[in-house]
C-alpha atoms as a PDB file:
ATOM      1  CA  UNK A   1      62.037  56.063  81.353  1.00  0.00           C
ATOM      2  CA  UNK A   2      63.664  59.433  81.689  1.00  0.00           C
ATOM      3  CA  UNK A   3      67.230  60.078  80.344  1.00  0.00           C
ATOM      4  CA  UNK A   4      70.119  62.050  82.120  1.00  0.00           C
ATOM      5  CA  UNK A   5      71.316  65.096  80.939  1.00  0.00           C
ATOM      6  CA  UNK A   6      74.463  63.092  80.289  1.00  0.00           C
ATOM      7  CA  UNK A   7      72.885  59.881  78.410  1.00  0.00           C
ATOM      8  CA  UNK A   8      70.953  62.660  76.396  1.00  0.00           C
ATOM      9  CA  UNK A   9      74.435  64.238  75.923  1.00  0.00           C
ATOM     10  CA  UNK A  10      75.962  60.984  74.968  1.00  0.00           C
ATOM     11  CA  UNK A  11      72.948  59.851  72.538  1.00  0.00           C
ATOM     12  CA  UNK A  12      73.342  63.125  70.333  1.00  0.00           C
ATOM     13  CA  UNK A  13      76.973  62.768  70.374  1.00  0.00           C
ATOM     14  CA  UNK A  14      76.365  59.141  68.745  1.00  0.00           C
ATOM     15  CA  UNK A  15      74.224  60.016  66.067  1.00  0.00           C
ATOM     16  CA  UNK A  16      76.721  63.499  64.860  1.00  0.00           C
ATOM     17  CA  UNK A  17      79.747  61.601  64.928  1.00  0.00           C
ATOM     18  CA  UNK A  18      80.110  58.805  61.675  1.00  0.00           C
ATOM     19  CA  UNK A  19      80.867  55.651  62.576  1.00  0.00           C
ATOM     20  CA  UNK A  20      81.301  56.338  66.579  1.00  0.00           C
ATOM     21  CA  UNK A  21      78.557  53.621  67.070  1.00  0.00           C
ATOM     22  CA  UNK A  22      81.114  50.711  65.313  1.00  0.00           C
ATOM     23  CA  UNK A  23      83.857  52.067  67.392  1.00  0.00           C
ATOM     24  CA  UNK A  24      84.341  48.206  68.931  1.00  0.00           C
ATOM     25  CA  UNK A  25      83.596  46.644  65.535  1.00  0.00           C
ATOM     26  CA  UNK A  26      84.145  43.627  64.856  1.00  0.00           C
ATOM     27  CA  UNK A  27      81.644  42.426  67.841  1.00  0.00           C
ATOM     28  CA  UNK A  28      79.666  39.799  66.114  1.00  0.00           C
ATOM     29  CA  UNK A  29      81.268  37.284  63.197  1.00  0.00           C
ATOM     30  CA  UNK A  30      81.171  38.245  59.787  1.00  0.00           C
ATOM     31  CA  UNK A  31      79.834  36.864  56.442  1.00  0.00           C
ATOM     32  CA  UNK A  32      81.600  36.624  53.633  1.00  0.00           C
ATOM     33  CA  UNK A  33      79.187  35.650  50.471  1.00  0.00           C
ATOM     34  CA  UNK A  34      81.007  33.369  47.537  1.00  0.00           C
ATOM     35  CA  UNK A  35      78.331  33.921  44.360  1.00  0.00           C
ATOM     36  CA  UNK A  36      79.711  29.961  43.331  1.00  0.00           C
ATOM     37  CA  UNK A  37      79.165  26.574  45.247  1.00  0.00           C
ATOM     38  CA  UNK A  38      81.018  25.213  47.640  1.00  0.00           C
ATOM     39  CA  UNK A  39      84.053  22.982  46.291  1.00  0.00           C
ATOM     40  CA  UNK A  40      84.542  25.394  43.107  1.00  0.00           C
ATOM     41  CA  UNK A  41      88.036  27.625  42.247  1.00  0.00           C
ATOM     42  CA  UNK A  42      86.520  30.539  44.604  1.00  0.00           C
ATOM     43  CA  UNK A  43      85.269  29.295  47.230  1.00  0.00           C
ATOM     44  CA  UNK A  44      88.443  27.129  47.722  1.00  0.00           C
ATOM     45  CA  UNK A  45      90.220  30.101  47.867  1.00  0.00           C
ATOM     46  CA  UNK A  46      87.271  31.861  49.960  1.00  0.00           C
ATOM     47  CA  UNK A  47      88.054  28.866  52.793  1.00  0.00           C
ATOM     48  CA  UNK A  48      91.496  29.073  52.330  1.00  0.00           C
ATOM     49  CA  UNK A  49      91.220  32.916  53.451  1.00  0.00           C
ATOM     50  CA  UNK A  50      89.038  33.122  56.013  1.00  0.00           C
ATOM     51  CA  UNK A  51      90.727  31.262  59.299  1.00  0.00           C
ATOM     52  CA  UNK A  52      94.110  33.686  58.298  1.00  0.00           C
ATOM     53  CA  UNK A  53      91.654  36.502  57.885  1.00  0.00           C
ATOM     54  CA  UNK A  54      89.485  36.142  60.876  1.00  0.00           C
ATOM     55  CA  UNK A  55      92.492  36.150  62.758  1.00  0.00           C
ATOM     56  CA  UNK A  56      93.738  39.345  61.861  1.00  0.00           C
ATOM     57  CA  UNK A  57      90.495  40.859  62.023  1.00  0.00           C
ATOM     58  CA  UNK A  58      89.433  39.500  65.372  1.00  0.00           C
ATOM     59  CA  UNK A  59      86.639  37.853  64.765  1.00  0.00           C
ATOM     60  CA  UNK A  60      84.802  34.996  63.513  1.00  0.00           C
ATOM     61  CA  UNK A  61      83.843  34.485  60.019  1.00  0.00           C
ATOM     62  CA  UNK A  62      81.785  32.231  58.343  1.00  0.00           C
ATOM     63  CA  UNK A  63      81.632  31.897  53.965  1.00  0.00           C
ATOM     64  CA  UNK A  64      78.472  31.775  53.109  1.00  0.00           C
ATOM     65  CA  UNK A  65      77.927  30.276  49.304  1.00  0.00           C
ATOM     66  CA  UNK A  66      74.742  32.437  47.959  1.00  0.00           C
ATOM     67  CA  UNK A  67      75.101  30.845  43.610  1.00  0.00           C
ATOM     68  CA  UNK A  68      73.388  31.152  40.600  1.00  0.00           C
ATOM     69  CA  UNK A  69      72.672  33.418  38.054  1.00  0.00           C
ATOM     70  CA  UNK A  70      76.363  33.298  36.622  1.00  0.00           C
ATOM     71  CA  UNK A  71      76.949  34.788  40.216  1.00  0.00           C
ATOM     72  CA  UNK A  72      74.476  37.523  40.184  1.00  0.00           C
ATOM     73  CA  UNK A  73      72.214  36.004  42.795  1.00  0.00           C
ATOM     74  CA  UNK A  74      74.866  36.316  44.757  1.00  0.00           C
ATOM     75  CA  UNK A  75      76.135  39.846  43.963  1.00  0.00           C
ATOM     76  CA  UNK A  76      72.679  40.921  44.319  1.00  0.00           C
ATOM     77  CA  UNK A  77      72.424  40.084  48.480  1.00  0.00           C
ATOM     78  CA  UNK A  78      75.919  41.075  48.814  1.00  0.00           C
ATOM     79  CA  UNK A  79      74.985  44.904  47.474  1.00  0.00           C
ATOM     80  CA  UNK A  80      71.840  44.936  49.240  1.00  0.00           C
ATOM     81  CA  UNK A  81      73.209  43.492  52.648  1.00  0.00           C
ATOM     82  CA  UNK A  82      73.615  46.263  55.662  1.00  0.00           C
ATOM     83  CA  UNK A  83      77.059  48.168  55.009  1.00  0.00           C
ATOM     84  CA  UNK A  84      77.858  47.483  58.279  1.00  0.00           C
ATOM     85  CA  UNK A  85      81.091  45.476  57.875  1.00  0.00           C
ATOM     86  CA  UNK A  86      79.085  42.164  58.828  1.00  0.00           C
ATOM     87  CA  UNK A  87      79.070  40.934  55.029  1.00  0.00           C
ATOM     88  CA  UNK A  88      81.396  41.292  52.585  1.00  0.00           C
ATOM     89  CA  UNK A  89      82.216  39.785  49.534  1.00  0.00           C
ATOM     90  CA  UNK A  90      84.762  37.644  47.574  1.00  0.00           C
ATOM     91  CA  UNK A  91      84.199  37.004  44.059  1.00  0.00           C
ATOM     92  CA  UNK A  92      86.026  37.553  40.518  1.00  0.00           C
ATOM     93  CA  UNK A  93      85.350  40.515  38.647  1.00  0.00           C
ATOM     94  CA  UNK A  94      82.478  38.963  36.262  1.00  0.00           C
ATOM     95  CA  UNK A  95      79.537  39.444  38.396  1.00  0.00           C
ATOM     96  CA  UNK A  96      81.132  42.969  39.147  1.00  0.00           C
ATOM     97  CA  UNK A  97      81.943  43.778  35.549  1.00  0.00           C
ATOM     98  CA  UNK A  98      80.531  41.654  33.155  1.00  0.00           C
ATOM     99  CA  UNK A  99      77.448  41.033  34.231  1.00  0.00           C
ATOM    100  CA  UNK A 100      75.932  44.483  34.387  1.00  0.00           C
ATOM    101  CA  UNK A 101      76.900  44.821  31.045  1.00  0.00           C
ATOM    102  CA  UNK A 102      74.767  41.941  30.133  1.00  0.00           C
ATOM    103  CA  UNK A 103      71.538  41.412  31.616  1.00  0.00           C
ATOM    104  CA  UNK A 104      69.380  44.156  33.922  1.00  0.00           C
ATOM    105  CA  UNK A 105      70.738  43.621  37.718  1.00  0.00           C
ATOM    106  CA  UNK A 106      70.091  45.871  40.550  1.00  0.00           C
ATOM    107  CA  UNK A 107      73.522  46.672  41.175  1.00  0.00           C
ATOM    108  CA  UNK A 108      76.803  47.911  39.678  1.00  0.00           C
ATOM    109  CA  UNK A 109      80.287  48.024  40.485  1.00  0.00           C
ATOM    110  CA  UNK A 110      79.448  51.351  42.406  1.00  0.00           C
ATOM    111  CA  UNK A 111      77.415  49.191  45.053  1.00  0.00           C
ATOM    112  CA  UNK A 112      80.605  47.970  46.435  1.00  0.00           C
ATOM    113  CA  UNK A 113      83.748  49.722  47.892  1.00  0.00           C
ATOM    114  CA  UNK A 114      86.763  47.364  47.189  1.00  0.00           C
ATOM    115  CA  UNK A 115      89.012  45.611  50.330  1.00  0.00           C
ATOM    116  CA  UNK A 116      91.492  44.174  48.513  1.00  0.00           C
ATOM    117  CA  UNK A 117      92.573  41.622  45.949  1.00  0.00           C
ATOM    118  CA  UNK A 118      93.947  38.605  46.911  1.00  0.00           C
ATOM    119  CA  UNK A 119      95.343  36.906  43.779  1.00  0.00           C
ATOM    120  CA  UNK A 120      95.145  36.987  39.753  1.00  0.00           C
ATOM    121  CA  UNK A 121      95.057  34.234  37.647  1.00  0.00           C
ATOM    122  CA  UNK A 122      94.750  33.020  34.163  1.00  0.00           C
ATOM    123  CA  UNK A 123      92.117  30.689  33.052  1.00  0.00           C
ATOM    124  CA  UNK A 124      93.103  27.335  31.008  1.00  0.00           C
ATOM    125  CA  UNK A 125      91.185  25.115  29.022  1.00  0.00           C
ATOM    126  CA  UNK A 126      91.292  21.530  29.872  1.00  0.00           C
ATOM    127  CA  UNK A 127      90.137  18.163  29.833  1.00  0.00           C
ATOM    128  CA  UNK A 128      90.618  14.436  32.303  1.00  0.00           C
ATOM    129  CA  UNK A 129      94.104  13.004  32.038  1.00  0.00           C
ATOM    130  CA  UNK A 130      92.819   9.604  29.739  1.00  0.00           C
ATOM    131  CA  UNK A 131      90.824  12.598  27.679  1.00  0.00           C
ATOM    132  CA  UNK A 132      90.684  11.699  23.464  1.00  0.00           C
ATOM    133  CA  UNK A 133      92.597  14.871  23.081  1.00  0.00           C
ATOM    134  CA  UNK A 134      96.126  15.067  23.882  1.00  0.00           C
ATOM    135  CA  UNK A 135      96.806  18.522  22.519  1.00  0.00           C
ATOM    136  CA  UNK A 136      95.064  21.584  22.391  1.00  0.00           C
ATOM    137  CA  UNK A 137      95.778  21.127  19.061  1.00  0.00           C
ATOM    138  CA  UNK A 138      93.578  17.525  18.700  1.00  0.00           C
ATOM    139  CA  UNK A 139      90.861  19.601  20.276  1.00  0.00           C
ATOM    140  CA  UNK A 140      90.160  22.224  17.665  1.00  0.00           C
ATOM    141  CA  UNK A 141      90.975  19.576  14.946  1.00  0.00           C
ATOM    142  CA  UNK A 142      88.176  17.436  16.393  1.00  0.00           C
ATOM    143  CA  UNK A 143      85.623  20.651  16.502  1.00  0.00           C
ATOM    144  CA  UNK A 144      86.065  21.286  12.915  1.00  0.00           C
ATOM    145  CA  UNK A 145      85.685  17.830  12.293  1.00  0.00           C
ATOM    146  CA  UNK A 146      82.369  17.275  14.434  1.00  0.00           C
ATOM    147  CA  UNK A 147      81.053  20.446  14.941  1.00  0.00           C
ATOM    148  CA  UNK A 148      78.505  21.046  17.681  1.00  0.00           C
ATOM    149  CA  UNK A 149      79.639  17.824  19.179  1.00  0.00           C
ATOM    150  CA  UNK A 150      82.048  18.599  21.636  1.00  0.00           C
ATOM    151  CA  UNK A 151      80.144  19.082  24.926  1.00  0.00           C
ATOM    152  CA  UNK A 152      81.972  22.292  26.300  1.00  0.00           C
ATOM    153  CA  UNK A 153      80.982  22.743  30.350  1.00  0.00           C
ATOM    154  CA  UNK A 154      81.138  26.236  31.698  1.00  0.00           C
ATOM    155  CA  UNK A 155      79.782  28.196  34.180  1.00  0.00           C
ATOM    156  CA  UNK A 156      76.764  30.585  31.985  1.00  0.00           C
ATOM    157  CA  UNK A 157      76.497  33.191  30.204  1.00  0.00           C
ATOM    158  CA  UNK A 158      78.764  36.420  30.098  1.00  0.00           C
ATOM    159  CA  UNK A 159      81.191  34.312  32.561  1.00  0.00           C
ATOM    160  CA  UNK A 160      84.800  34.384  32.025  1.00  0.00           C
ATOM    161  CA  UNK A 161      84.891  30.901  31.020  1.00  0.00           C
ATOM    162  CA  UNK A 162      82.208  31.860  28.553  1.00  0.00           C
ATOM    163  CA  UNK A 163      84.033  34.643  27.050  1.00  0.00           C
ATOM    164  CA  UNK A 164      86.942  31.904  26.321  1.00  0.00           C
ATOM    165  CA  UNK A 165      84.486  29.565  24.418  1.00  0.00           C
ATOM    166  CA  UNK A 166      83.193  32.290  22.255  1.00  0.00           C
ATOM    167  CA  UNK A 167      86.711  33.866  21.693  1.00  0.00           C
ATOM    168  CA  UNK A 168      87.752  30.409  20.511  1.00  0.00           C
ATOM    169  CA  UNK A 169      84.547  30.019  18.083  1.00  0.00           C
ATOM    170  CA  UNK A 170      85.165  33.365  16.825  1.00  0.00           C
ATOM    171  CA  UNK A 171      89.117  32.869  16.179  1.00  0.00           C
ATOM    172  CA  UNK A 172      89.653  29.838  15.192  1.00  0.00           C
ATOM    173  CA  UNK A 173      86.096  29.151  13.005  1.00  0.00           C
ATOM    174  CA  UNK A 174      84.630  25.847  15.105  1.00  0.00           C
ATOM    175  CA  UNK A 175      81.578  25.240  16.892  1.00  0.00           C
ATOM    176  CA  UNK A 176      81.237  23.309  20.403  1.00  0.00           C
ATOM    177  CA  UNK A 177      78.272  22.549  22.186  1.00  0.00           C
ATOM    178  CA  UNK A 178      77.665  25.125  25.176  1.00  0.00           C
ATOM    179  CA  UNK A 179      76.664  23.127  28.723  1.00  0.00           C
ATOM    180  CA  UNK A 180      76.241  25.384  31.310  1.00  0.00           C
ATOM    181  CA  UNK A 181      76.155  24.558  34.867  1.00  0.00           C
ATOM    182  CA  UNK A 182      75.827  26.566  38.588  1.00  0.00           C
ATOM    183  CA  UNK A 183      79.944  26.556  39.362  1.00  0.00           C
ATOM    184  CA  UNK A 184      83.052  25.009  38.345  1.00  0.00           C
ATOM    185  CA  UNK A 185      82.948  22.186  40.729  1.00  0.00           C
ATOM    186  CA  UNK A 186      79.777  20.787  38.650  1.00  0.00           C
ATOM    187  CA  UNK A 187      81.575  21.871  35.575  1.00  0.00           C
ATOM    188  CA  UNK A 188      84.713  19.938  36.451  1.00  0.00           C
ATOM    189  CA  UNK A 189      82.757  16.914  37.740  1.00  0.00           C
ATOM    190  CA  UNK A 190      80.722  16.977  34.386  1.00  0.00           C
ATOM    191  CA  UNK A 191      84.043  16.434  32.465  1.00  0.00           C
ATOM    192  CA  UNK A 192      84.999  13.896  35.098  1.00  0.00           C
ATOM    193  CA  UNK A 193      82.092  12.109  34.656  1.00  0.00           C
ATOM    194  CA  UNK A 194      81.784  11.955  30.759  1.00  0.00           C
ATOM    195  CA  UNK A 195      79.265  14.329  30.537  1.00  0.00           C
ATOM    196  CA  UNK A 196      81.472  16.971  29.081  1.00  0.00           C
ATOM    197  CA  UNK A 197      84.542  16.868  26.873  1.00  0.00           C
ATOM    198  CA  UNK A 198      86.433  20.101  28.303  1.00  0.00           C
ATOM    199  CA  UNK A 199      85.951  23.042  30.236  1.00  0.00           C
ATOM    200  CA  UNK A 200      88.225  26.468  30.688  1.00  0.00           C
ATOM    201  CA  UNK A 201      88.560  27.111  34.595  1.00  0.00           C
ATOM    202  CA  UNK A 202      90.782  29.087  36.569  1.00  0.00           C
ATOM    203  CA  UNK A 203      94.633  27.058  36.658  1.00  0.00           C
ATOM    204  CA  UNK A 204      93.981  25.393  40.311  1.00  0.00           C
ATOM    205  CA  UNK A 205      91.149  23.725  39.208  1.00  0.00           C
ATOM    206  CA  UNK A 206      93.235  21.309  37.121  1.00  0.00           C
ATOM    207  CA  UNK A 207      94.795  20.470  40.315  1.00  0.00           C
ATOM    208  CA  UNK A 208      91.984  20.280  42.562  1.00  0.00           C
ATOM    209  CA  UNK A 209      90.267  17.852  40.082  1.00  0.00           C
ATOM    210  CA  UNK A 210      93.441  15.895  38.746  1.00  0.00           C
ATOM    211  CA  UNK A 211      92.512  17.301  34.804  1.00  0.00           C
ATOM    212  CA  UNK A 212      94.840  17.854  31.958  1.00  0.00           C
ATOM    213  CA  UNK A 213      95.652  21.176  30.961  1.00  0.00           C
ATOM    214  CA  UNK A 214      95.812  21.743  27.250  1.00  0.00           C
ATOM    215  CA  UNK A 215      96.238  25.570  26.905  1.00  0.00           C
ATOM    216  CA  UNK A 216      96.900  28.804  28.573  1.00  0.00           C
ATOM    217  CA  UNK A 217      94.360  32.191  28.539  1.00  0.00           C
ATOM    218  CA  UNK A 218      97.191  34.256  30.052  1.00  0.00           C
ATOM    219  CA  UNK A 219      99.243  37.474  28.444  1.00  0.00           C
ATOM    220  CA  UNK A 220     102.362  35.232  29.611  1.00  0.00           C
ATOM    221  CA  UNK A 221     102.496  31.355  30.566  1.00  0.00           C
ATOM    222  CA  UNK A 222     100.543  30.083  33.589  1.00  0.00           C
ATOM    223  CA  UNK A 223     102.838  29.893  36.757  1.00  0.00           C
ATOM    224  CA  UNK A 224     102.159  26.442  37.705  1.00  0.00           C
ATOM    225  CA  UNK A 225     102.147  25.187  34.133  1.00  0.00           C
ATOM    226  CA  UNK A 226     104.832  27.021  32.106  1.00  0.00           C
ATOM    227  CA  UNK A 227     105.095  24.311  29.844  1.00  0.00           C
ATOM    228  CA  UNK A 228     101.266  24.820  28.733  1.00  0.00           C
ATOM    229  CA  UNK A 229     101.258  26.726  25.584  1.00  0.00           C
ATOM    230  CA  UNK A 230      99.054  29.615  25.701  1.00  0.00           C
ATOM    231  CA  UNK A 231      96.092  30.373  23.546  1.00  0.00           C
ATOM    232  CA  UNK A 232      97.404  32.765  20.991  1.00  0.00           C
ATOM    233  CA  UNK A 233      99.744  30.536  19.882  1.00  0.00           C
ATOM    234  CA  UNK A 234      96.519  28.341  17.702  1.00  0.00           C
ATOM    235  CA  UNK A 235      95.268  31.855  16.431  1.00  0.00           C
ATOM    236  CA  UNK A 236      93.243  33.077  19.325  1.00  0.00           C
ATOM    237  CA  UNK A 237      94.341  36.319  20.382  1.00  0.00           C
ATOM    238  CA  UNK A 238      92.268  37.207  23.365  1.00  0.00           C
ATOM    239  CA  UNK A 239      93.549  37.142  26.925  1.00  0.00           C
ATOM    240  CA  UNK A 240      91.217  36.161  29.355  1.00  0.00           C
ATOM    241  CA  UNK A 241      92.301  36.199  33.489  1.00  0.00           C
ATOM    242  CA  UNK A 242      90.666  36.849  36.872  1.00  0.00           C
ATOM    243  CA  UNK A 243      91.169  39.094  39.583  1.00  0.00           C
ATOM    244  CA  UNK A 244      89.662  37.462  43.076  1.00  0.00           C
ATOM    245  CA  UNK A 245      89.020  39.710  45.973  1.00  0.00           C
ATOM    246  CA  UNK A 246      86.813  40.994  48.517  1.00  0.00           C
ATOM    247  CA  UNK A 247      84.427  43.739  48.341  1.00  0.00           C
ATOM    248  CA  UNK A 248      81.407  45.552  51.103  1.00  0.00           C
ATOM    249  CA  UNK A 249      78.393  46.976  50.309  1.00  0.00           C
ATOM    250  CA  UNK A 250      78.726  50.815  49.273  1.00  0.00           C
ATOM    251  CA  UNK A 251      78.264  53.160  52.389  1.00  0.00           C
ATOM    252  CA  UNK A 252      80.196  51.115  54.782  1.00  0.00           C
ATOM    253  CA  UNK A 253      81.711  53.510  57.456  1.00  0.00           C
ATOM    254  CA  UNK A 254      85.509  54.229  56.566  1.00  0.00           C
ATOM    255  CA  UNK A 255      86.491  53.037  60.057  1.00  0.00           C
ATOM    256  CA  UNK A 256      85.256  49.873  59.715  1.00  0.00           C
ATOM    257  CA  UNK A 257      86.797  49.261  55.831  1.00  0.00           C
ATOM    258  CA  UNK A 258      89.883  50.684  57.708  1.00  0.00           C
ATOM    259  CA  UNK A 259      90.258  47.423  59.462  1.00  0.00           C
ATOM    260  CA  UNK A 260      89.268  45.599  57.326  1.00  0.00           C
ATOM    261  CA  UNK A 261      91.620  46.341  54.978  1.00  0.00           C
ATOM    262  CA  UNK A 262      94.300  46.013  57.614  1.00  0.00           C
ATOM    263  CA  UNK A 263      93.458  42.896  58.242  1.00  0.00           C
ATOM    264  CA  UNK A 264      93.343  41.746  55.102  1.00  0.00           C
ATOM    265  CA  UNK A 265      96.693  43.091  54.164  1.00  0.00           C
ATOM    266  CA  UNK A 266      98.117  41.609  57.284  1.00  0.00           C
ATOM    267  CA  UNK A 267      96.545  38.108  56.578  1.00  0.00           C
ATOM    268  CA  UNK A 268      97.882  38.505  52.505  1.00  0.00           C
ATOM    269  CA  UNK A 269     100.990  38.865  54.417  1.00  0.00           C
ATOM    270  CA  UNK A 270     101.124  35.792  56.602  1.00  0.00           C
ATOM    271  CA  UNK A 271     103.638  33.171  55.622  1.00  0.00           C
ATOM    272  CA  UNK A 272     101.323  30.689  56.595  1.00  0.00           C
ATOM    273  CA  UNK A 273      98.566  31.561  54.238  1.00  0.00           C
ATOM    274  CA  UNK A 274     101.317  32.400  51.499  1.00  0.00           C
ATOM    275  CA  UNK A 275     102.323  28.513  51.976  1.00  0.00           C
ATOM    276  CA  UNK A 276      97.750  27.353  52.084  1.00  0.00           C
ATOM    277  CA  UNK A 277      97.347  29.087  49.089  1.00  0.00           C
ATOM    278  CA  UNK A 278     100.599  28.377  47.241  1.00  0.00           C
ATOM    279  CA  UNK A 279      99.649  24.510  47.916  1.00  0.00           C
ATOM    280  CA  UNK A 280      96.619  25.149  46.156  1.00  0.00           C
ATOM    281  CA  UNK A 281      98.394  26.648  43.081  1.00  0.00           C
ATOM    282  CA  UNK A 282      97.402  30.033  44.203  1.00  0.00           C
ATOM    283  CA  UNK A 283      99.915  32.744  43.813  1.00  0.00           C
ATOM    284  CA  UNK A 284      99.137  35.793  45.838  1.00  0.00           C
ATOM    285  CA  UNK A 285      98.722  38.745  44.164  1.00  0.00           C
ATOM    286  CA  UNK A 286      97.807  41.953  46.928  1.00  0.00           C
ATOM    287  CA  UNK A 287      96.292  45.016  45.720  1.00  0.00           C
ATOM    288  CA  UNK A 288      95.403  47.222  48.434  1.00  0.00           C
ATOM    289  CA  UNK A 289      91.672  49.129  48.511  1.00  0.00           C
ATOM    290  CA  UNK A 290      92.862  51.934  45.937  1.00  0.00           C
ATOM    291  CA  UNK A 291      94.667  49.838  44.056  1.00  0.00           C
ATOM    292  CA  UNK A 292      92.342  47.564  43.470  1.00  0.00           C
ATOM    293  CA  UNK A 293      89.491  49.718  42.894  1.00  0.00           C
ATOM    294  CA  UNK A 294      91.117  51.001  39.983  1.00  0.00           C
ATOM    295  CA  UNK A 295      91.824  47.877  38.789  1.00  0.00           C
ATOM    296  CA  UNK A 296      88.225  46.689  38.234  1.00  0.00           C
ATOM    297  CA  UNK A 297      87.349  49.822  37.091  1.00  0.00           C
ATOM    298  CA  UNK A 298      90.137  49.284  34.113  1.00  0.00           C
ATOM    299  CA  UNK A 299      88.377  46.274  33.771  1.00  0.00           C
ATOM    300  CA  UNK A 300      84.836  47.403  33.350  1.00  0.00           C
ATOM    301  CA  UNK A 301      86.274  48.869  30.144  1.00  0.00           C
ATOM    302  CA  UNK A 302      88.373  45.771  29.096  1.00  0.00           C
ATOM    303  CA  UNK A 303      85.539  43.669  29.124  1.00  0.00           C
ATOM    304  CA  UNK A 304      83.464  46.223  27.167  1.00  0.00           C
ATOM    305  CA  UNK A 305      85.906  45.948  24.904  1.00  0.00           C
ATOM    306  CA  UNK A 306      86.117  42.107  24.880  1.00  0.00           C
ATOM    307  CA  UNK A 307      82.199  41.559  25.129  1.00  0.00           C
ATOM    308  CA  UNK A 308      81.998  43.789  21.404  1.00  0.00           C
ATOM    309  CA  UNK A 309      84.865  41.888  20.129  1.00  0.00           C
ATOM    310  CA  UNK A 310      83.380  38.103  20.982  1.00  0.00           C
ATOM    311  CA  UNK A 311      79.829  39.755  19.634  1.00  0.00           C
ATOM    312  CA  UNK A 312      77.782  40.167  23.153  1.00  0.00           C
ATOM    313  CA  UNK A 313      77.161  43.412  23.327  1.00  0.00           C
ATOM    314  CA  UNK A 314      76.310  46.006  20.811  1.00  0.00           C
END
């Protein structure tokens, strides 16, 4: 088939000119990949999200729940997916931070660009409301007393939650027994189900699964709980919170993170999914692209710092 001098014209002009070719993006639905099951503190949030989101953006999105591998399975297709806009992803910083410091991973925190945050949160340790231990204080009491006996469920190794069990050996000189499971939903249903004594999970996850909260990981008191005492307060001095946003694969055309980012600080704006996520004991917490970019990469060094000091890395 022969080509115009115009449609000749018109092809070279495509493939010059960055980005021209996404001009009309969004035209398909996107993916956003959750590195946790479905059901757990992300992914809640993840579903909570997306209908404001795909709103704003104009299209059609669909979470797609890629776990294991403390979330690196699911970091991994995330950094290797086409930067074409089509996938993004929303996850806490410990598959983007942590984990590289950890374990060999084909990616870094320089295979995403950053979108935006949508909330921060501390963690708390907790246990089910008819739990043996009423205080956080009857908890480390009963670890010194039966040590290695106190099934502790988290979500593996170099997680957040992780970080919190180890900071708590190291501080306060007791020993629990490490469980690990996929995501916090199996965590939280292990303590449910007797399998587990306690677990440290992001605050809304004491909601979601009707558990007691028996201490705070937060610089200042959790917002839903203020009456929880935090951590530092039995000797351990380590903060430990999360920062949840969404990320796309490194090399996506600034156009298309342009609306993206719109749209995302238009939905983070909505009063309707201020009120979804408030209900779920969310409380918003925006950071534009820039912003939050630096953020993580503040926290690259943080958790360097905290890795050394709970004895993971060198």
């Amino acid at each position: 088939m022969k080509l115009s001098v115009k449609q000749m014209f018109s092809a070279v002009c495509l493939a010059l000119v960055p980005g021209l070719a996404l001009a009309d993006y969004p035209e398909k639905p996107v993916t956003i990949i959750v590195p946790w099951s479905a059901g757990g503190a992300t992914d809640l949030v993840a579903r909570t999200v997306e209908p404001v989101l795909s709103e704003k953006l104009g299209a059609d999105m669909v979470v797609s729940n890629v776990t294991g591998a403390s979330g690196t399975i699911g970091a991994a297709e995330a950094a290797r997916a086409k930067p074409d806009g089509y996938t993004i992803f929303f996850t806490p910083q410990g598959p983007v931070t942590i984990q590289p410091q950890l374990r060999n991973i084909p990616y870094s925190l320089d295979s995403f660009v950053a979108i935006g945050r949508v909330y921060s949160s501390p963690y708390m340790t907790m246990v089910v409301e008819d739990s043996e231990f009423a205080t956080m204080e009857d908890l480390l009491a009963a670890t010194k007393e039966r040590p290695g006996e106190i099934n502790y469920a988290f979500t593996g190794i170099g997680t957040l939650p992780h970080l919190a069990l180890t900071a708590t050996q190291q501080h306060v000189g007791v020993k629990l027994k490490q469980v690990p499971y996929k995501a916090s939903a199996e965590a939280a249903k292990a303590v449910l189900g007797g399998e587990s004594h306690v677990m440290t999970e992001q605050q809304q996850t004491a909601q979601q699964f009707e558990m007691r909260p028996l201490a705070c990981w937060g610089a200042e008191p959790c917002s839903f709980y203020p009456d929880v005492p935090l951590v530092k307060e039995f000797g351990i001095e380590s903060v430990v919170e999360v920062s949840v946003g969404f990320y796309a694969p490194a090399g996506t055309p600034e156009d298309v993170l342009a609306k993206l980012n719109a749209a995302l600080e238009e939905a983070m704006k909505d009063p309707k999914l201020v009120e979804a996520l408030e209900k779920i004991q969310i409380s918003p917490a925006y950071l534009d692209s820039m912003a939050f970019d630096q953020r993580m990469r503040a926290e690259v060094e943080n958790n360097r710092s905290l890795l050394g000091e709970v004895g993971l890395t060198q």
